[in-house]
Protein backbone atom coordinates (compact mmCIF):
# COMPACT_ATOMS: atom_id res chain seq x y z
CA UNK A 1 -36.71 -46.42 -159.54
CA UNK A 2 -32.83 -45.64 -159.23
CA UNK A 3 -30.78 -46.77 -161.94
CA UNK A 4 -28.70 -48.67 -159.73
CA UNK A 5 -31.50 -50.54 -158.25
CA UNK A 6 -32.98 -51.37 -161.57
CA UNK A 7 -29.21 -52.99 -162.31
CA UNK A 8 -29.43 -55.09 -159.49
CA UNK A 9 -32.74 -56.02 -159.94
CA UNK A 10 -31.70 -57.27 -163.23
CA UNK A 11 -28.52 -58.72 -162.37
CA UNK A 12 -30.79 -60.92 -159.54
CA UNK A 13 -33.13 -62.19 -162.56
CA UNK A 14 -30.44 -63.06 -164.37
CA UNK A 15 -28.98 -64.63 -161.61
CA UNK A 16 -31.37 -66.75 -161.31
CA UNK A 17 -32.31 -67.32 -165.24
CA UNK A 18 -28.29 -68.67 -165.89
CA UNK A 19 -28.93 -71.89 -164.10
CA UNK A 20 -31.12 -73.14 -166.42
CA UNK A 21 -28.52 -72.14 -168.92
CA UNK A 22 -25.24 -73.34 -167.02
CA UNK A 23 -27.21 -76.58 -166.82
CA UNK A 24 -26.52 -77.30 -170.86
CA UNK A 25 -23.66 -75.89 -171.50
CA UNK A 26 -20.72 -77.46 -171.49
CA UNK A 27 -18.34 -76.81 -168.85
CA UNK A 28 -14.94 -75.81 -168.90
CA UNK A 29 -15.34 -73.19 -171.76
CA UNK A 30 -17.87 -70.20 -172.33
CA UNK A 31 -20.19 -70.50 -175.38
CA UNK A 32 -19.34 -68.46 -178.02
CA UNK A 33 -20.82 -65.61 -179.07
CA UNK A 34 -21.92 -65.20 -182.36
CA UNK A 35 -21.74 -62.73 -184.85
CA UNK A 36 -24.27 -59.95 -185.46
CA UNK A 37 -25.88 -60.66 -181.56
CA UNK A 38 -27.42 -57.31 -180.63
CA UNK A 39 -26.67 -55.02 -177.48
CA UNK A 40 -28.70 -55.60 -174.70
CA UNK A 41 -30.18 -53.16 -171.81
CA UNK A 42 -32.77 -52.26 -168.82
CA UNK A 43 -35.91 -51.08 -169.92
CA UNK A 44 -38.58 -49.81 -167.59
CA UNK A 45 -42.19 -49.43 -169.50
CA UNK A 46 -43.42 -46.13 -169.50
CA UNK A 47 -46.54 -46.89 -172.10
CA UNK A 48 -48.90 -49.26 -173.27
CA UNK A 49 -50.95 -48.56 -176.27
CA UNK A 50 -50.75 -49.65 -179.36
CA UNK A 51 -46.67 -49.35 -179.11
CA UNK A 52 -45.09 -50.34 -175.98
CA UNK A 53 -42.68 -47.47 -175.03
CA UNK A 54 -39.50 -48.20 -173.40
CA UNK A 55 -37.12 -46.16 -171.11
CA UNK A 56 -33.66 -48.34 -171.97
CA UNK A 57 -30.55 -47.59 -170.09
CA UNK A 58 -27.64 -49.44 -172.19
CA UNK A 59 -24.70 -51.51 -170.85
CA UNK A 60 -22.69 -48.56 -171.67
CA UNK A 61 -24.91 -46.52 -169.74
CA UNK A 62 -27.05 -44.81 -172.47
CA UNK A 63 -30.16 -43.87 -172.05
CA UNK A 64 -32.69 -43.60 -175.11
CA UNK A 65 -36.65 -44.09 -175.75
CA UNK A 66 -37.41 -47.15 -177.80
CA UNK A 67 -40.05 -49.28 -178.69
CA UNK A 68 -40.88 -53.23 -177.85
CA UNK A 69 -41.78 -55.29 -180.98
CA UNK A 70 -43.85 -58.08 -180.42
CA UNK A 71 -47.12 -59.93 -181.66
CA UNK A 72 -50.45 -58.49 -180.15
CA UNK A 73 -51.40 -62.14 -179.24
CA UNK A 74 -48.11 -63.09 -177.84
CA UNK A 75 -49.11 -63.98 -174.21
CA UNK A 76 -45.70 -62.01 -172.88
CA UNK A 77 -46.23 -59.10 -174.69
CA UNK A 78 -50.32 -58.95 -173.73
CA UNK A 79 -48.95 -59.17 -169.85
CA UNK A 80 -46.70 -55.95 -170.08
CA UNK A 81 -47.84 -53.18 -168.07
CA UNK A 82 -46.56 -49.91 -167.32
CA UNK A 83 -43.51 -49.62 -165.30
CA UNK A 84 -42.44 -53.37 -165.90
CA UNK A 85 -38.73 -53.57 -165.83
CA UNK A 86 -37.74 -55.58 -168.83
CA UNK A 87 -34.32 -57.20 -170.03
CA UNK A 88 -33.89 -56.01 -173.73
CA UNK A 89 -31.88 -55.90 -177.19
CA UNK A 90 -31.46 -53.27 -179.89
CA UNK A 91 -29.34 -52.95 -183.08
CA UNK A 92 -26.70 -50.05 -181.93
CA UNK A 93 -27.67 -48.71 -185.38
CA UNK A 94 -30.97 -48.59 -184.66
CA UNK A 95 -31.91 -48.22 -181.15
CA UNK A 96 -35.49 -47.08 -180.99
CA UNK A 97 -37.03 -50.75 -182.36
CA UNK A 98 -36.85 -53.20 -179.32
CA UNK A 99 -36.87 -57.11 -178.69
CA UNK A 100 -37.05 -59.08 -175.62
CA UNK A 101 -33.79 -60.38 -174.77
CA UNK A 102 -33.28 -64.09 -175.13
CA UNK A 103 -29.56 -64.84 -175.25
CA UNK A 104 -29.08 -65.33 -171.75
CA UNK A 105 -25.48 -66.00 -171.93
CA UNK A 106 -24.50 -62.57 -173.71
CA UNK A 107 -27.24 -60.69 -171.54
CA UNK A 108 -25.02 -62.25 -168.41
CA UNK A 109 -21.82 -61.26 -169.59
CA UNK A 110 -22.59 -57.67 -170.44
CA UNK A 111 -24.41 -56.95 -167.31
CA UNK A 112 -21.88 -58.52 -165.10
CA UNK A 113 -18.83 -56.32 -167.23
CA UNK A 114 -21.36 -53.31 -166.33
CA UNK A 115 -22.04 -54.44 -162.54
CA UNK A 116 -17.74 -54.69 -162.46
CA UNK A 117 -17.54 -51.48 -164.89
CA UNK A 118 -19.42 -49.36 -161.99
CA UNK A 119 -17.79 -50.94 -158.88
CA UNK A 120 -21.14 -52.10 -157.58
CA UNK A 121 -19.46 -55.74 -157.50
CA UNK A 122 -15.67 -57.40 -157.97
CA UNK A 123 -14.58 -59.75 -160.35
CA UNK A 124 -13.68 -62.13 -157.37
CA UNK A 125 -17.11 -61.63 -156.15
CA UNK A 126 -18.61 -62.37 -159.61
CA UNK A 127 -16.65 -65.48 -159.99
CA UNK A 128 -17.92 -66.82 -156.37
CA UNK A 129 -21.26 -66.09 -157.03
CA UNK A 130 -20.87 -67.66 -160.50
CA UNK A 131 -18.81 -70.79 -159.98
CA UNK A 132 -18.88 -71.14 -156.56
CA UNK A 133 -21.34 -73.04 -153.71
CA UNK A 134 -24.68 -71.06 -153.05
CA UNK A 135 -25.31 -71.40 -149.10
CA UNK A 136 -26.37 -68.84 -146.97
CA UNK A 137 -24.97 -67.04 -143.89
CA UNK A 138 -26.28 -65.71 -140.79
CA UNK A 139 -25.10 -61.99 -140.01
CA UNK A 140 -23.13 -61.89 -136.81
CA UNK A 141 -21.83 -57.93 -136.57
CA UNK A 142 -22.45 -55.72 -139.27
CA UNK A 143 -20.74 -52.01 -139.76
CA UNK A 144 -20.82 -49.68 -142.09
CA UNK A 145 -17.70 -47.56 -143.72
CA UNK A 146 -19.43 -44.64 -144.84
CA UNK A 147 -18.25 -45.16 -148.06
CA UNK A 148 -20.79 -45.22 -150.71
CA UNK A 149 -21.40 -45.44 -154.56
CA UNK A 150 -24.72 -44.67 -156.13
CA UNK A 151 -27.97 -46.00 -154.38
CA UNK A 152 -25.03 -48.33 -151.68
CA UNK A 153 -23.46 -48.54 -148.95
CA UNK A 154 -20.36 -50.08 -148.26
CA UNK A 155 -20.96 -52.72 -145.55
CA UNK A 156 -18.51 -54.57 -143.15
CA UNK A 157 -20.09 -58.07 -142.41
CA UNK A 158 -18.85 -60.96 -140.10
CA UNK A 159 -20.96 -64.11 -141.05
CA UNK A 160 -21.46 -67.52 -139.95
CA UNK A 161 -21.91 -69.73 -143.20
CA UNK A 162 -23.58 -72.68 -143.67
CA UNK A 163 -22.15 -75.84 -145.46
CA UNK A 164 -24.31 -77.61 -147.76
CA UNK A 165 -22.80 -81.40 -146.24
CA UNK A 166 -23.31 -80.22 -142.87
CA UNK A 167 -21.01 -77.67 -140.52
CA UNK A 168 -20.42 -73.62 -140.52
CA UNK A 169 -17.62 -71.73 -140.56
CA UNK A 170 -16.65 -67.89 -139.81
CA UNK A 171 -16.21 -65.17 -142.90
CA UNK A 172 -15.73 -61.69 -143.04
CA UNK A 173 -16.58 -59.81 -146.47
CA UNK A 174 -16.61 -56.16 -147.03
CA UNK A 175 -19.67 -55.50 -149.67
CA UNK A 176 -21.75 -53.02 -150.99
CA UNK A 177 -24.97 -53.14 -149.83
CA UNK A 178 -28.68 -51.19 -150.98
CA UNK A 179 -29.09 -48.27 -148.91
CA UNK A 180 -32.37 -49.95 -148.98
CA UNK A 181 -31.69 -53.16 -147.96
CA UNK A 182 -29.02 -52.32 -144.85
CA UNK A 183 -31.93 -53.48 -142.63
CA UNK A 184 -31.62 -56.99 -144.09
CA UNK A 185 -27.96 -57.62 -142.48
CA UNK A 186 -28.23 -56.97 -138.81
CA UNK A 187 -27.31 -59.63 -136.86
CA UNK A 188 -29.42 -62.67 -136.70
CA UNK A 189 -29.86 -61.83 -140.66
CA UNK A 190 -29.94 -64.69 -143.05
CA UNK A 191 -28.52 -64.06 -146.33
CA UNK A 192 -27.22 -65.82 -149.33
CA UNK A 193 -23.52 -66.79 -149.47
CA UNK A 194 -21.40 -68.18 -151.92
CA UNK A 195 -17.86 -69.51 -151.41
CA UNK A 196 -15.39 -72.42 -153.52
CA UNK A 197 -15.30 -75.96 -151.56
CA UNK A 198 -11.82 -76.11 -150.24
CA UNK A 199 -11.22 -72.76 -150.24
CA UNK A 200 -13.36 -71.47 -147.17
CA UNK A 201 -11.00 -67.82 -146.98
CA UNK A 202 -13.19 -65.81 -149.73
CA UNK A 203 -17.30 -65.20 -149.40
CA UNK A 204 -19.21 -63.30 -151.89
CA UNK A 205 -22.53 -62.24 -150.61
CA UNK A 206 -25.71 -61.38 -152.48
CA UNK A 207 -28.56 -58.92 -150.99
CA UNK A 208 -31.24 -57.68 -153.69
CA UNK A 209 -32.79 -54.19 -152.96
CA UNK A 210 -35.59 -53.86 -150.36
C-alpha cells in the first residue's frame, strides 16, 4: 500500500477516534503534553510469529523494522494479522521495540503536523475539519488541475452542502483528492463536508482512499 494512502488511512481513524477524546477535554485549550511521551508512527505488519514484525514509517518520515510488544493473551494483540496497518509508538532511542499507540491527542497532533508537513492537507482545512460542523455535500461539477502530489490529485469541486438545522448552500473548494478515490466526486457524489456556522465562505472536504 502507498505511503500516502496508509497516511490517510490513518489520519481517517484518527479522525474518527478524537471524538471520543474532544468529548472530555476541556475546551478552549489543548491538553498538555507530557514529558517523556514517545514518537508515534504507521506500521503495516509484515509477520506474525512469535514477534510481531512491524514496517513503521515515522512522523518524520523514517522508515525502520521494529517489533510490537504485547501480552500473548491480550485479545488485540491475538487479532493482529499480517498486513494490519497499526497506529504506533517507539522511544527515538530505541526504535526497534514497539507499543500500540494510546495517546490519542499527541498521535493527532503529529499526524496532522505530518499531513500539513507534506501538503496533502492545509492548516485551514485541518482547523474546519477539526473545529468546524461535519455535514456532507453533494458534488455538482468536479475538474481536475493536473496538479498532483504523491498518490493525489488536485481536484476542483463545486458542492451543494447540507445544513445540519435544515437548508444548503453553494461552496467551491480546491482539494487534493486519492487518485483512487476521483471516482467518488462526480457529480451527484455525496461526500463529507465541514464548514464554521456563520461563516458559510470556507469548506474543507474529506474523501478516504478507494
Amino acid at each position: 500500500m502507498p505511503e500516502s494512502l496508509l497516511i490517510l488511512l490513518a489520519f481517517v481513524v484518527i479522525t474518527i477516534l478524537m471524538v471520543t477524546v474532544d468529548a472530555v477535554l476541556p475546551r478552549g485549550r489543548s491538553a498538555p503534553r507530557p514529558a517523556g511521551t514517545p514518537a508515534v508512527g504507521i506500521g503495516t505488519v509484515s509477520d506474525v510469529s512469535d514477534r510481531i514484525t512491524v514496517e513503521v514509517v515515522s512522523v518524520s518520515g523514517q522508515k525502520f523494522t521494529g517489533r510490537l510488544r504485547g501480552a500473548p493473551d491480550d485479545p488485540v494483540v491475538a487479532e493482529i494479522r499480517p498486513g494490519a496497518v497499526l497506529l504506533v509508538a517507539f522511544d527515538p532511542d530505541s526504535r526497534e521495540q514497539l507499543s500500540l499507540a494510546d495517546d490519542m491527542v499527541a498521535i493527532r497532533a503529529a499526524f496532522d503536523r505530518m499531513l500539513v508537513d507534506k501538503g496533502l492537507v492545509t492548516d485551514a482545512q485541518l482547523d474546519l475539519i477539526r473545529h468546524g460542523t461535519r455535514s456532507s455535500g453533494v458534488v455538482t461539477a468536479a475538474r481536475t488541475t493536473g496538479a498532483e502530489r504523491e498518490d493525489y490529485r488536485e481536484v476542483v469541486l463545486d458542492l451543494m452542502v447540507r445544513r445540519p438545522e435544515g437548508g444548503q448552500f453553494p461552496a467551491h473548494e480546491t482539494t487534493l483528492i486519492p487518485a483512487t478515490s476521483l471516482d467518488r466526486v462526480r457529480p451527484g457524489s455525496v461526500i463529507d463536508a465541514y464548514y464554521r456556522r456563520g461563516d458559510e465562505s470556507a469548506v474543507a472536504v474529506a474523501v478516504p482512499p478507494a
